[in-house]
Protein backbone atom coordinates (compact mmCIF):
# COMPACT_ATOMS: atom_id res chain seq x y z
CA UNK A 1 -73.27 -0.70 -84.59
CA UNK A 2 -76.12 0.60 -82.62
CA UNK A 3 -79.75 -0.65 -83.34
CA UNK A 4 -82.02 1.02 -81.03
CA UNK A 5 -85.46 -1.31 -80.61
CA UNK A 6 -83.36 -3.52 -83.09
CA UNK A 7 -84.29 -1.13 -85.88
CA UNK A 8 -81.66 -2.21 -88.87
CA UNK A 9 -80.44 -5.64 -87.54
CA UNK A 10 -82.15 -7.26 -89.87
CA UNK A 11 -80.18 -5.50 -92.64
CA UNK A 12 -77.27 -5.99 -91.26
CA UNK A 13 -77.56 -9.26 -90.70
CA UNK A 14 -78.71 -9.30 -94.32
CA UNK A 15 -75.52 -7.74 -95.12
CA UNK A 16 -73.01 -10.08 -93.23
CA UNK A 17 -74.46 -12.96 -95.36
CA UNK A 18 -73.29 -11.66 -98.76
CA UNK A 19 -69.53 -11.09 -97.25
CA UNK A 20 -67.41 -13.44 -98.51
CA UNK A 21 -64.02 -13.09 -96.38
CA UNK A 22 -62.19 -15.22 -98.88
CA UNK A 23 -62.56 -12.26 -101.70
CA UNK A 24 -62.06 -9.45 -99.11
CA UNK A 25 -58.34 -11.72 -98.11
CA UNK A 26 -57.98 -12.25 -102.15
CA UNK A 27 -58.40 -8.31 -102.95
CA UNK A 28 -55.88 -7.44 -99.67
CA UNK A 29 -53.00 -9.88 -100.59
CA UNK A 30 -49.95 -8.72 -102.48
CA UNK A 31 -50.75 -9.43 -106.39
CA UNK A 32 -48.49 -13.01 -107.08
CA UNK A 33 -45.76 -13.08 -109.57
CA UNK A 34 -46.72 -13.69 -113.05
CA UNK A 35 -47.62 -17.49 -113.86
CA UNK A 36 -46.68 -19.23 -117.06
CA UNK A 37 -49.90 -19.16 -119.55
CA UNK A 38 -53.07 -21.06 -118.29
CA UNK A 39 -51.80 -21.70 -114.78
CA UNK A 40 -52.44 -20.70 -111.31
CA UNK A 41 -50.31 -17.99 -110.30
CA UNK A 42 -50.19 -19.17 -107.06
CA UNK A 43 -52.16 -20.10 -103.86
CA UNK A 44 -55.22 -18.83 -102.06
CA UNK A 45 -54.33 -16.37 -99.30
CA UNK A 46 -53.59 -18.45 -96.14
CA UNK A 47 -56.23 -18.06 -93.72
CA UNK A 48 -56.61 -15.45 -91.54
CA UNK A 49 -55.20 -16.35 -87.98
CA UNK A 50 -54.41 -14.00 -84.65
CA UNK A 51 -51.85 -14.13 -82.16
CA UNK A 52 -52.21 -12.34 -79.15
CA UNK A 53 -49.45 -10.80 -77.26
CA UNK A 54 -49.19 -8.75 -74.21
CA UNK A 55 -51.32 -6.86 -72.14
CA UNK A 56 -52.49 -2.92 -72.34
CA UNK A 57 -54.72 -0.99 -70.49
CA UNK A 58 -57.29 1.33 -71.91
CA UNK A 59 -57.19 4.26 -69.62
CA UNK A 60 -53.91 5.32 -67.40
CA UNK A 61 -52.52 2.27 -65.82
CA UNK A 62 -52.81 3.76 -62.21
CA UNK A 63 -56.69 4.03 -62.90
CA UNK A 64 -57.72 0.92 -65.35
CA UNK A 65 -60.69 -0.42 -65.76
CA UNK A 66 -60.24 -2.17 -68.90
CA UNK A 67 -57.20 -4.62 -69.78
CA UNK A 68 -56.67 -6.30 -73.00
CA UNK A 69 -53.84 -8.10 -75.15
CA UNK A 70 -53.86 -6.73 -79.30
CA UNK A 71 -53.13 -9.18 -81.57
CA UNK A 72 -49.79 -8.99 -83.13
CA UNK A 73 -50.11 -7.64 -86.62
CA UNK A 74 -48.69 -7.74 -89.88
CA UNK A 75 -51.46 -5.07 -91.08
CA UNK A 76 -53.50 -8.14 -92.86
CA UNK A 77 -55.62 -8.49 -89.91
CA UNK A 78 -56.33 -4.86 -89.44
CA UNK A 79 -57.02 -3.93 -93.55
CA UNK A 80 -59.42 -7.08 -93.21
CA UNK A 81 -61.35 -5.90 -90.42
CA UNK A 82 -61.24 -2.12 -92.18
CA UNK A 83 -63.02 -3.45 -94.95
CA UNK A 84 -65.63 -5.32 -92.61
CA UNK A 85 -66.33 -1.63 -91.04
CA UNK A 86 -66.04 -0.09 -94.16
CA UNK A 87 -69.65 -2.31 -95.69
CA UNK A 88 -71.45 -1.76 -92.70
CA UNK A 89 -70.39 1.76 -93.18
CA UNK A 90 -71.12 2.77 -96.76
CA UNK A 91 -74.59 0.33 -96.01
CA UNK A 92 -75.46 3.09 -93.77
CA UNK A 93 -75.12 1.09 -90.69
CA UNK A 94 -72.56 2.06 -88.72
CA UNK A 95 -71.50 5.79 -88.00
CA UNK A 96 -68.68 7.02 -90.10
CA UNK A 97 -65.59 7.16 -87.86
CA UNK A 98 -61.88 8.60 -88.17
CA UNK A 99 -60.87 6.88 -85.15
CA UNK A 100 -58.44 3.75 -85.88
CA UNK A 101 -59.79 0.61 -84.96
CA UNK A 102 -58.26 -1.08 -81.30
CA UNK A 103 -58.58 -4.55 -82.48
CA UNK A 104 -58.26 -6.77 -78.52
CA UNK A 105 -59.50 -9.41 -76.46
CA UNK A 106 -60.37 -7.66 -73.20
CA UNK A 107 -58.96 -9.65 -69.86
CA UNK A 108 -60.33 -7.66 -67.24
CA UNK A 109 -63.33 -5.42 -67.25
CA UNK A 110 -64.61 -4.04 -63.64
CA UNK A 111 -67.97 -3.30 -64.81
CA UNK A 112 -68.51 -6.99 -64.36
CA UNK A 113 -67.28 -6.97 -60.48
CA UNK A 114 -70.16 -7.37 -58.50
CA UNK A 115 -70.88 -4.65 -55.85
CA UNK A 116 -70.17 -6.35 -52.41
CA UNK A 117 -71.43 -3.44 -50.49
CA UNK A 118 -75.08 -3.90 -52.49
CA UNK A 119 -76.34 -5.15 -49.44
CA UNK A 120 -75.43 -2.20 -47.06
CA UNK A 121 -77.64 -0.14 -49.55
CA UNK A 122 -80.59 -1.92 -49.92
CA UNK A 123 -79.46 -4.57 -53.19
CA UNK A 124 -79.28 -1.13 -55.58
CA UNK A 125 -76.62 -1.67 -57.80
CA UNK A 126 -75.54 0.54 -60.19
CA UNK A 127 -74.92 3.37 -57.89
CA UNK A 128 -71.00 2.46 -57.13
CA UNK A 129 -68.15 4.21 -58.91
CA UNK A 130 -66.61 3.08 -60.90
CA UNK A 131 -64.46 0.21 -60.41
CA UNK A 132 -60.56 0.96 -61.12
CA UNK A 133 -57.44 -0.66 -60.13
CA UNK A 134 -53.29 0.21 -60.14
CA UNK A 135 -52.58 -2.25 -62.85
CA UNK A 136 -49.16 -1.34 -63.21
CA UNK A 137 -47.45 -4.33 -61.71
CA UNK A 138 -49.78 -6.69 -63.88
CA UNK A 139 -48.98 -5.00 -66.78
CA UNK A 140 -45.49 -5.46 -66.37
CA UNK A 141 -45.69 -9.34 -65.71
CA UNK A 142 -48.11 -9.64 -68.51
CA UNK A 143 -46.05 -7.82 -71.08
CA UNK A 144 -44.62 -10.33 -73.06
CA UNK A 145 -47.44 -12.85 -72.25
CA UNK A 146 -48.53 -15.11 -75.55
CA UNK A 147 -52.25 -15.34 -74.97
CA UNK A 148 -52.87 -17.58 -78.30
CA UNK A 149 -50.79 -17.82 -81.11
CA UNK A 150 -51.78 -18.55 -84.57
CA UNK A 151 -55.00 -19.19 -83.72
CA UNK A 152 -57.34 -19.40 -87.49
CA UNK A 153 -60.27 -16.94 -87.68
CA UNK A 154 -63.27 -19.27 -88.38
CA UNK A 155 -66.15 -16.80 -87.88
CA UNK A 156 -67.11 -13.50 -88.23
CA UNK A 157 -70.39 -12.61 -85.76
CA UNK A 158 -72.93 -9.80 -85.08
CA UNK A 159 -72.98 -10.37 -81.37
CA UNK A 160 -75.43 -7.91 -78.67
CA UNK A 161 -73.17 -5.73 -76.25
CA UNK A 162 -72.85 -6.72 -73.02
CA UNK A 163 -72.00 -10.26 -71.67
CA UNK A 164 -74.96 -13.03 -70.80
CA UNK A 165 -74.12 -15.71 -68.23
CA UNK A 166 -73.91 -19.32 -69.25
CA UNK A 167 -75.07 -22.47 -67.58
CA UNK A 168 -71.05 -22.95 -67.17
CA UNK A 169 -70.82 -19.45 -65.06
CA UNK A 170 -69.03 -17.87 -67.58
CA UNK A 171 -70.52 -14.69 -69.11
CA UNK A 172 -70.22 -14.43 -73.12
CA UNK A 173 -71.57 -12.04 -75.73
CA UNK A 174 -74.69 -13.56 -77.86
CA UNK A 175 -74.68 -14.03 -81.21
CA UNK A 176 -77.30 -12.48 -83.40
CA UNK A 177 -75.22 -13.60 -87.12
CA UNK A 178 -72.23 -15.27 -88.19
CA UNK A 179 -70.20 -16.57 -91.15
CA UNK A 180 -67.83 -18.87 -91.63
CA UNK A 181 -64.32 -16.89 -92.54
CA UNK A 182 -63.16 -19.63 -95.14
């Protein structure tokens, strides 16, 4: 999502609070075998959890920029996070787009490398190249890497692009909205 001036964040924000995951997981799991009359016919869907495996690069390994492990996936994880796209979509709030979605955790971004020749030019940053490295070797160590495993998906979050330092030195994305998942 794109909200220029944060024109429309308000109504999406609006919308993530009248999500409720636990429908969306309902509507996406296989339909349980038929229960004797008047009870259950079986349990809630379990909740939603990710395991990450491996490590990828998003442009040609020789040049990356960009490293990140996908989450290993039955297709549950990906139909739920279709349907996400899909309300901000048909709300009019996100471009319509026939691309498939690259659900990852990035590892390595080199837009976040700081410039050590800066200096030499007078502190302007911004006017490097970009950043890229060989990765191949580290892709080939990293390929069977387990990042997380099972880890439960507690919240889904409208968060601002790009990454704001912390008080602990590390840089994360801030959170405009979230919901709990369960």
């Amino acid at each position: 999502m794109s909200f220029p001036k944060g024109e429309g964040l308000e109504k999406a924000v609006t919308l993530l609070k009248t999500l409720i995951p636990r429908r969306i997981l309902a509507d996406l799991a296989e339909p349980p075998p038929a229960a004797e009359e008047g009870k259950l016919a079986g349990p809630l869907p379990s909740p939603l959890s990710v395991t990450l495996k491996g490590l990828h690069s998003m442009q040609s390994a020789v040049k990356a920029s960009v490293l990140y492990a996908p989450p290993v996936d039955s297709g549950l994880l990906t139909k739920f996070c279709e349907k996400l796209r899909s309300a901000f979509q048909e709300a009019g709030l996100m471009m319509e787009d026939n691309r498939p979605l690259l659900l990852h955790a990035t590892i390595l971004n080199t837009i976040y490398v700081k410039d050590r020749n800066a200096a030499s030019r007078g502190g302007k940053g911004r006017s490097r190249e970009k950043l890229t490295i060989d990765a191949r070797q580290i892709l080939d160590r990293y390929d069977d890497y387990l990042w997380i495993e099972n880890k439960p998906v507690e919240k889904i979050a409208i968060c601002r692009m790009g990454a704001k330092k912390q008080e602990n030195g590390d840089e994360a994305y801030e959170v405009e909205a979230e919901i709990d998942v369960a």
